[in-house]
Protein backbone atom coordinates (compact mmCIF):
# COMPACT_ATOMS: atom_id res chain seq x y z
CA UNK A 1 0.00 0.00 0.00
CA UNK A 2 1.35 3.22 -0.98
CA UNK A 3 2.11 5.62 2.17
CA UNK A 4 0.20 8.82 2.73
CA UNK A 5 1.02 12.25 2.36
CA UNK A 6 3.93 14.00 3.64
CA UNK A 7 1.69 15.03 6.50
CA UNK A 8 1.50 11.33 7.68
CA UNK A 9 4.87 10.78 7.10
CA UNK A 10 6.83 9.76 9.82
CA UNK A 11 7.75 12.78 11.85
CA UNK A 12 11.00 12.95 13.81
CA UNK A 13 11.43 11.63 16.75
CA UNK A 14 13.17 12.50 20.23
CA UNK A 15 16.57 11.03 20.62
CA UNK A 16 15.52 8.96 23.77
CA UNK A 17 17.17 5.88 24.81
CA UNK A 18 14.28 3.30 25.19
CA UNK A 19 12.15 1.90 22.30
CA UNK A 20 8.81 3.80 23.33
CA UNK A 21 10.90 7.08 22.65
CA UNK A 22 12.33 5.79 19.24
CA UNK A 23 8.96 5.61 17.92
CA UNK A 24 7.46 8.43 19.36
CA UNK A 25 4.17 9.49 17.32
CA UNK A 26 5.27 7.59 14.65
CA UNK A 27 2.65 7.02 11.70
CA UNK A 28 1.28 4.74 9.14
CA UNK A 29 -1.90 4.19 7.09
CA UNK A 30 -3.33 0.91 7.36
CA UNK A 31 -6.76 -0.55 6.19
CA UNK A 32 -9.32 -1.19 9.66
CA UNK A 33 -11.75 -4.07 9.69
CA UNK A 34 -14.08 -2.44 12.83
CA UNK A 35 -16.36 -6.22 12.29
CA UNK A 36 -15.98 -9.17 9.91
CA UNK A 37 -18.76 -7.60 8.12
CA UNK A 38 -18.16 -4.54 7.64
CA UNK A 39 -15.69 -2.74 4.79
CA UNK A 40 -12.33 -2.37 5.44
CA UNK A 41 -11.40 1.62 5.22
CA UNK A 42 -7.94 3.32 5.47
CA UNK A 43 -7.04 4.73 8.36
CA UNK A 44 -4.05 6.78 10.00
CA UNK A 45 -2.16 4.63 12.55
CA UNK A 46 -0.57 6.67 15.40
CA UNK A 47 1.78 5.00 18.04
CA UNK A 48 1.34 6.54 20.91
CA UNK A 49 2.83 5.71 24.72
CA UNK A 50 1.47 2.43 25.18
CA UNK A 51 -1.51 2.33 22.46
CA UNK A 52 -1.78 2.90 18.89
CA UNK A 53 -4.56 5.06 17.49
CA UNK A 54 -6.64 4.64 14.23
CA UNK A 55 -7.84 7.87 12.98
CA UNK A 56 -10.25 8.82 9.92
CA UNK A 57 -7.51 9.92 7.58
CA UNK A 58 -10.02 13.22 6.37
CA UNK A 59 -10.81 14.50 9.80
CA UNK A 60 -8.78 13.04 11.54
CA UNK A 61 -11.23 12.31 14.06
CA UNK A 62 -10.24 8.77 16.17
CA UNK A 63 -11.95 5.41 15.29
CA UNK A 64 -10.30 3.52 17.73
CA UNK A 65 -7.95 2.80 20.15
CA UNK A 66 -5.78 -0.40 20.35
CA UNK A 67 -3.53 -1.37 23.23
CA UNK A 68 -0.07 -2.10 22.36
CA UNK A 69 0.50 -5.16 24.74
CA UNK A 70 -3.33 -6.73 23.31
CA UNK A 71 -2.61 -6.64 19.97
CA UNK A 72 -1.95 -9.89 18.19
CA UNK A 73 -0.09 -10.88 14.81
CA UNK A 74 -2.58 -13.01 13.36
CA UNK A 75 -1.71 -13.63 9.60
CA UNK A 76 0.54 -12.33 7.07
CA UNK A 77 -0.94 -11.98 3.51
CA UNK A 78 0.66 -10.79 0.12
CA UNK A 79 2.45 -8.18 1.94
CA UNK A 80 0.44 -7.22 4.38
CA UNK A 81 0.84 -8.03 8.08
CA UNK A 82 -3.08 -8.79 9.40
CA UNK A 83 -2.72 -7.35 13.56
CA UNK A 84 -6.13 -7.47 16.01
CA UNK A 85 -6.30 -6.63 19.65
CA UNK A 86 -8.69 -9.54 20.40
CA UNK A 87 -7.67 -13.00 20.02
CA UNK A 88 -11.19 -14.03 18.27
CA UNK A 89 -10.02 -11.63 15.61
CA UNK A 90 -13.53 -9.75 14.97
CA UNK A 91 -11.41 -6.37 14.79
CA UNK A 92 -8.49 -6.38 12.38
CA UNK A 93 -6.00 -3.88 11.18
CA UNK A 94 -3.59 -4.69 7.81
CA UNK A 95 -0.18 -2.82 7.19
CA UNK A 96 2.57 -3.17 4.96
CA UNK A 97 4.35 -0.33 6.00
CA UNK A 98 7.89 -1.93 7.30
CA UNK A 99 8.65 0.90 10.30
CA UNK A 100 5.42 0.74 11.48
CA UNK A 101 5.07 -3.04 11.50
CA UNK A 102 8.48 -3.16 13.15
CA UNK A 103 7.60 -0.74 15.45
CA UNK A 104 4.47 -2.55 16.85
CA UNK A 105 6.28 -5.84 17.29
CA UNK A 106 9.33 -4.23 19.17
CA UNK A 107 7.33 -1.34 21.16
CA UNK A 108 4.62 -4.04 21.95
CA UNK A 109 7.37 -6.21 23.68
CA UNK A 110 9.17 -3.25 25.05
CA UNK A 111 5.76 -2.08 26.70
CA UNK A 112 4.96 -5.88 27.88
CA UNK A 113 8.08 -6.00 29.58
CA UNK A 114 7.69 -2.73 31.00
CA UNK A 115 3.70 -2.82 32.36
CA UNK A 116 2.60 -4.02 35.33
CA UNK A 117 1.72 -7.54 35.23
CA UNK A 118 -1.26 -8.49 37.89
CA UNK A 119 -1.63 -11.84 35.96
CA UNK A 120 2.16 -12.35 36.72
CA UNK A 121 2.00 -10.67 39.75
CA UNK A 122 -0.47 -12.89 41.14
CA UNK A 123 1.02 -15.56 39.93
CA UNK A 124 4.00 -14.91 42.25
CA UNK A 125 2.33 -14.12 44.98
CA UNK A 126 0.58 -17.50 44.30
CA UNK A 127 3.51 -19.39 43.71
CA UNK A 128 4.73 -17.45 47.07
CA UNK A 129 1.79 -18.42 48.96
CA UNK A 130 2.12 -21.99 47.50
CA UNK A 131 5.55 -22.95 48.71
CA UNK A 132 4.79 -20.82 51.96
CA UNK A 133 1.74 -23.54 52.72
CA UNK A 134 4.14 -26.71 51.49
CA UNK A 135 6.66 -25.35 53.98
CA UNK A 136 4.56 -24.82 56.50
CA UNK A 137 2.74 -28.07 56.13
CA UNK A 138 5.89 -29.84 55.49
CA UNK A 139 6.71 -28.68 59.46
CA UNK A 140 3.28 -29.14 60.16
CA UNK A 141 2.12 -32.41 58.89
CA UNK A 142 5.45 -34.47 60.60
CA UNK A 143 4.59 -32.48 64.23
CA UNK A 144 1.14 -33.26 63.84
CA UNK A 145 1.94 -37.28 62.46
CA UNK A 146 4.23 -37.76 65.25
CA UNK A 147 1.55 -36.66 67.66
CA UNK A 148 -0.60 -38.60 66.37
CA UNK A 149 1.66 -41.48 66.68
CA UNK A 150 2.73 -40.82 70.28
CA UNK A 151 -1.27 -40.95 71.03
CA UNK A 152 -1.79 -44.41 69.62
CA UNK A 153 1.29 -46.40 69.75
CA UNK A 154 1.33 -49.19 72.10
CA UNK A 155 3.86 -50.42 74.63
CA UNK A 156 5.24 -53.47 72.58
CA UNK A 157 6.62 -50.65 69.60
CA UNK A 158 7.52 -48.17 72.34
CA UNK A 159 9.81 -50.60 73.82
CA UNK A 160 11.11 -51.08 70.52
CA UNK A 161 11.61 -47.61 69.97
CA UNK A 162 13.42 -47.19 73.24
CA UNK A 163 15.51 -50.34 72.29
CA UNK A 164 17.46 -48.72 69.22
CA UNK A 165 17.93 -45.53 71.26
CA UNK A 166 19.51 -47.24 73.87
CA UNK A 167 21.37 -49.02 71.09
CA UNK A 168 22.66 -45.89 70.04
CA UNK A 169 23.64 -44.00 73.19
CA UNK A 170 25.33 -46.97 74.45
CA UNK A 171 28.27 -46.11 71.25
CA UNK A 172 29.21 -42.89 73.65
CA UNK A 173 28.04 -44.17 76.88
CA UNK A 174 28.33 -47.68 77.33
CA UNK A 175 25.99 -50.23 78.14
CA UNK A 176 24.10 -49.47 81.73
CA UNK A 177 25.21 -50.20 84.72
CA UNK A 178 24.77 -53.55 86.00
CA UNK A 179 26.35 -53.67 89.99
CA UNK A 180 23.49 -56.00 91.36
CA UNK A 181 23.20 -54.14 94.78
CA UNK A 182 23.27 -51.09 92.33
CA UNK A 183 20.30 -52.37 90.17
CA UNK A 184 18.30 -53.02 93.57
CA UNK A 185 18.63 -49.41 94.53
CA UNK A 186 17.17 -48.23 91.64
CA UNK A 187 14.45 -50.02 91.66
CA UNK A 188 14.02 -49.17 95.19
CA UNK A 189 14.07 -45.77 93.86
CA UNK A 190 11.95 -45.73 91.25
CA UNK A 191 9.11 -47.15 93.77
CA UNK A 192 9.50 -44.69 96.32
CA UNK A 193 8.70 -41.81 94.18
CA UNK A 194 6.01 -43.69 91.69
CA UNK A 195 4.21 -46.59 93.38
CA UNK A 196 1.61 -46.91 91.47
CA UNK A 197 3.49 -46.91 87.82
CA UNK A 198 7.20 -46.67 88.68
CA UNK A 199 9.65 -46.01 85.77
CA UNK A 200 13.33 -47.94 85.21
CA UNK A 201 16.36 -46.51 85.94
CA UNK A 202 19.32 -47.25 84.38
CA UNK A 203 22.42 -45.99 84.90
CA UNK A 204 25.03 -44.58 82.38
CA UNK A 205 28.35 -44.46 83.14
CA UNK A 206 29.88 -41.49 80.93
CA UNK A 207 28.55 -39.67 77.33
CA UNK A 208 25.56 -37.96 79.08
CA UNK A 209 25.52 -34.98 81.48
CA UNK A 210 21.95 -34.32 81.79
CA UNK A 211 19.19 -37.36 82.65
CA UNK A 212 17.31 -38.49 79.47
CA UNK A 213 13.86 -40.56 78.57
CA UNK A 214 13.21 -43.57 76.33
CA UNK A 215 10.26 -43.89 74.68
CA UNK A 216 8.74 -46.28 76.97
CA UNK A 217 9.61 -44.72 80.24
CA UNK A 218 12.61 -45.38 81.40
CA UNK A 219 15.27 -42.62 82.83
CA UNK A 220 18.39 -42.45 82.02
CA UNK A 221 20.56 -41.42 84.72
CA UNK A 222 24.66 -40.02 84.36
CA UNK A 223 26.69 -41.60 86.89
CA UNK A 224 27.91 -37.94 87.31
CA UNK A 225 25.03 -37.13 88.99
CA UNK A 226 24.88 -39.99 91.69
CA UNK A 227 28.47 -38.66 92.28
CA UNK A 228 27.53 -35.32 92.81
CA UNK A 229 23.88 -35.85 95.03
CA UNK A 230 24.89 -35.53 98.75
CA UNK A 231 22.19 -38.24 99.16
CA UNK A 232 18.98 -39.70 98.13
CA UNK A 233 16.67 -37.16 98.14
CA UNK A 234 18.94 -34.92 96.15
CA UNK A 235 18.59 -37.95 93.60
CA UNK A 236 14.64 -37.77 94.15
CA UNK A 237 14.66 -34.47 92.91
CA UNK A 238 16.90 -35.33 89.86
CA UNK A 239 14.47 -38.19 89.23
CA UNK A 240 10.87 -36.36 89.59
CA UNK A 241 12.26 -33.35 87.67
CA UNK A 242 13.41 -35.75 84.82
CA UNK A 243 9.81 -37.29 85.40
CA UNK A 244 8.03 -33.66 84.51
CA UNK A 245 9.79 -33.22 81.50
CA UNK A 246 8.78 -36.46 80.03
CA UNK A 247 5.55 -35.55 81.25
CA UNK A 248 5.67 -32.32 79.04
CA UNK A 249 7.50 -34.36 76.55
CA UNK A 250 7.08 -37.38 75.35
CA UNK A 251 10.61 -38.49 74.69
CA UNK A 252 8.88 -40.91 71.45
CA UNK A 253 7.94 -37.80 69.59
CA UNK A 254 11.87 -36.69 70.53
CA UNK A 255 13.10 -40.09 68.54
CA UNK A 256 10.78 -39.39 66.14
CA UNK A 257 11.41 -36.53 64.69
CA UNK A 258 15.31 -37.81 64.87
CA UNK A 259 13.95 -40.78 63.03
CA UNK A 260 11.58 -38.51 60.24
CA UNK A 261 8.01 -38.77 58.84
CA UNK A 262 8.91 -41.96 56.78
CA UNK A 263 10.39 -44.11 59.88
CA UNK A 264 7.24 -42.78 61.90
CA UNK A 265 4.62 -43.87 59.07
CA UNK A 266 6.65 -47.26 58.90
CA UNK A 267 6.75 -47.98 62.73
CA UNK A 268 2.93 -47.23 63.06
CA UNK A 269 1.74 -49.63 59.90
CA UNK A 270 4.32 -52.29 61.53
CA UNK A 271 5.10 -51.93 64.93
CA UNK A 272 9.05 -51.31 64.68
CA UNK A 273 11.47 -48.44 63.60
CA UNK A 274 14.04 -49.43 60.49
CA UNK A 275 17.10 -50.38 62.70
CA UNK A 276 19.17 -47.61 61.07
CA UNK A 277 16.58 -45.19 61.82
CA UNK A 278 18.37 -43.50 65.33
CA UNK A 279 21.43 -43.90 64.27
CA UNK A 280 23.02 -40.54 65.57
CA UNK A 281 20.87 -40.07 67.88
CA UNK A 282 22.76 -40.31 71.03
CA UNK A 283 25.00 -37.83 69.95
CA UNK A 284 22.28 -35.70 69.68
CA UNK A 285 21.59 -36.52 73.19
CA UNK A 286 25.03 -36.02 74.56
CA UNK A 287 25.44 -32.73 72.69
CA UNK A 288 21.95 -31.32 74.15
CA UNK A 289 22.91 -32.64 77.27
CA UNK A 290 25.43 -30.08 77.84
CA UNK A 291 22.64 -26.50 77.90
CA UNK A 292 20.87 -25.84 81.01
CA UNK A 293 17.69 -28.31 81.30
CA UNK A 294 14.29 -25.89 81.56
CA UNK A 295 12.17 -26.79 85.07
CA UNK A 296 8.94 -25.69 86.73
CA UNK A 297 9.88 -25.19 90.09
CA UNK A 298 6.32 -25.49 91.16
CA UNK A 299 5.56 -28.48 89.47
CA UNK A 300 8.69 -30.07 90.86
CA UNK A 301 7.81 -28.85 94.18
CA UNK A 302 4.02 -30.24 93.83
CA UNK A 303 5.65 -33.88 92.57
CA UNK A 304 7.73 -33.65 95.47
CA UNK A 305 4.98 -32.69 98.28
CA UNK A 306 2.95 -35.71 96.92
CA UNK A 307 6.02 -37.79 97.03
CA UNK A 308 6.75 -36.60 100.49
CA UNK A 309 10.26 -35.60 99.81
CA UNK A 310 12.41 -32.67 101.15
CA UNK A 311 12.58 -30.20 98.72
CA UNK A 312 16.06 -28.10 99.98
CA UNK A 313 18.72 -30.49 98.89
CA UNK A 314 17.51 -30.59 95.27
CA UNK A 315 16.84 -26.86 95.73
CA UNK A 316 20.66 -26.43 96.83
CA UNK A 317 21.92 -29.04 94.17
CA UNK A 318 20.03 -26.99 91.64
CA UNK A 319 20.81 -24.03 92.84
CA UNK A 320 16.83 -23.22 91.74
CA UNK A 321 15.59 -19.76 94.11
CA UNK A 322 12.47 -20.18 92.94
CA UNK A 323 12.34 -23.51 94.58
CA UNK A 324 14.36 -22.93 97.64
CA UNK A 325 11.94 -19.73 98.34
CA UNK A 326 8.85 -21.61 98.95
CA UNK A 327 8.21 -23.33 101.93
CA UNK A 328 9.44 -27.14 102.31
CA UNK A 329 7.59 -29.72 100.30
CA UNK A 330 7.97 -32.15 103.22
CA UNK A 331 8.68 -29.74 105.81
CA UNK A 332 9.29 -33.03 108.42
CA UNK A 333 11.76 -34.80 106.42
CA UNK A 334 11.40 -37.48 103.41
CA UNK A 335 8.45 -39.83 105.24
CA UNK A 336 9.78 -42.54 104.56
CA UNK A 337 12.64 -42.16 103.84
CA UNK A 338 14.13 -42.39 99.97
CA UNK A 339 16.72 -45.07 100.42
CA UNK A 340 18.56 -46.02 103.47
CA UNK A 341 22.37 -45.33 103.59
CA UNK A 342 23.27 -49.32 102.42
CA UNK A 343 21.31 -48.26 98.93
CA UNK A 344 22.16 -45.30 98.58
CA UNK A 345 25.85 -46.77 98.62
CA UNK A 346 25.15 -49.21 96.66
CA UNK A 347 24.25 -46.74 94.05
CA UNK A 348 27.81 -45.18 94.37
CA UNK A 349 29.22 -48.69 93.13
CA UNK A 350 26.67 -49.81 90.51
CA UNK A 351 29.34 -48.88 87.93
CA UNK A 352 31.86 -51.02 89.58
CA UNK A 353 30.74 -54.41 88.53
């Protein structure tokens, strides 16, 4: 198509540095389809910022108004390039004039580059939202699994639980304790302060600083600490404080969580962790061991009214103000008393077997 006259030539342009600016009001004559039914008439195509304008080339007057970023290259056809800002193509617009056709095809992607993008932007704030909820649920789902598991799991698979744990701490601590009179004192122990369901106590000889639960109840006690109690109801205290943290606890979901979400799903469909599944974990222990262990000093000193044990030796062990502030727990001595000196000795040489 021949172009128009010199008026709708294409006028100079601004030497600006982006591609909008290089095609400032350019101009073209094209022939507009406003319907597939109607005729097609020429028009005067002006670029503009981020449209392109059709105007009646005798007035002057606009037709219409096409966004740059809309419109669509639908066909190319003896020489003329067929563009429509609707993707059902009712409205068309055919050039052949070389600048101008460049000119839409480069300012369009400048301008699509450039605009704001809610589609996109939503998108990311999708995608954002997305892998926020997969991260959250991938923390949630395990912590909510493992309760779950803890809730429902019977003795039998506890024990088993607390069987490779105790396989594993034993590679930095050694196997318990096993000095018979030793043995006998703990148990003793353990019955004083729970009657009703008392817990095992076994004692480590090195690897762990702190006392530690299994899975299915039973305390693990340093031999550092026996060393260091100036008598048995300084160990109470140790004991029942250990006892209150399990109670907050439960030292399964502890193993669990070492384990992960495919041991857990595998020891509740058959009863038993993989046997590499803890592996590591007394380390874990041992290296844990070594912070300060948290305590409610009026829970303890509740556990150890009902228990009927004096509460200032722990209190001094402890050094715990909190505890050694209130009044005694049993302010007429340990009734009766935790273990009797024989025991208590015997406790001293369980490691000596």
């Amino acid at each position: 198509m021949p172009s128009g006259p010199s008026s709708l030539c294409h006028k100079p342009v601004k030497a600006f540095m982006t591609a909008l600016h290089q095609y400032e009001r350019l101009e073209a004559t094209g022939l507009w389809r406003s319907h597939p039914q109607a005729q097609r008439r020429e028009v005067i195509i002006g670029l503009r910022e981020a449209t392109i304008v059709l105007l009646d080339p005798k007035t002057e007057l606009p037709l219409a108004q096409w966004s740059l970023p809309a419109i669509l290259r639908v066909a190319h056809v003896e020489g003329f390039v067929i563009f429509s800002p609707h993707e059902d193509q009712t409205e068309t617009l055919e050039l052949n004039d070389l600048a101008m056709i460049e000119a839409l095809d480069k300012v369009r992607a400048v301008v699509d580059r450039r605009r704001k993008r809610p589609g996109r932007l939503r998108l990311g704030f999708t995608a954002a939202a997305t892998a926020g909820l997969v991260g959250a649920l991938a923390l949630w789902l395990p912590i909510q699994f493992f309760d779950f598991v803890a809730q429902r799991l019977p003795l039998a698979a506890r024990q088993n639980v607390a069987a490779l744990a105790l396989r594993d701490i034993a590679i930095i601590a050694g196997s318990p304790c096993a000095g018979a009179t030793g043995v006998a004192a703990a148990s003793d122990l353990a019955r004083r302060l729970a009657p009703d369901n008392p817990p095992k106590i076994q004692v480590l000889r090195q690897g762990l600083q702190a006392t530690h639960s299994l899975a299915d109840g039973t305390i693990l006690l340093p031999f550092a600490l026996i060393e260091a109690a100036d008598g048995p109801d300084t160990l109470a205290g140790i004991v029942l404080a250990e006892r209150l943290r399990m109670a907050q606890v439960d030292p399964l979901k502890r193993a669990l969580r070492h384990a992960g979400l495919l041991a857990a799903i595998r020891l509740m469909s058959s009863g038993s962790l993989p046997q590499t599944a803890l592996v590591g974990y007394g380390l874990s222990i041992a290296q844990e061991s070594d912070m300060p262990m948290p305590q409610n000093s009026a829970a303890l000193h509740a556990a150890l009214a009902q228990a009927v044990i004096t509460s200032a030796p722990y209190a001094a062990y402890a050094a715990d103000p909190i505890l050694a502030q209130m009044p005694d727990a049993a302010p007429d001595g340990s009734l009766p008393i935790v273990l009797d000196d024989s025991a208590f000795l015997g406790l001293k040489y369980i490691c000596d077997s």
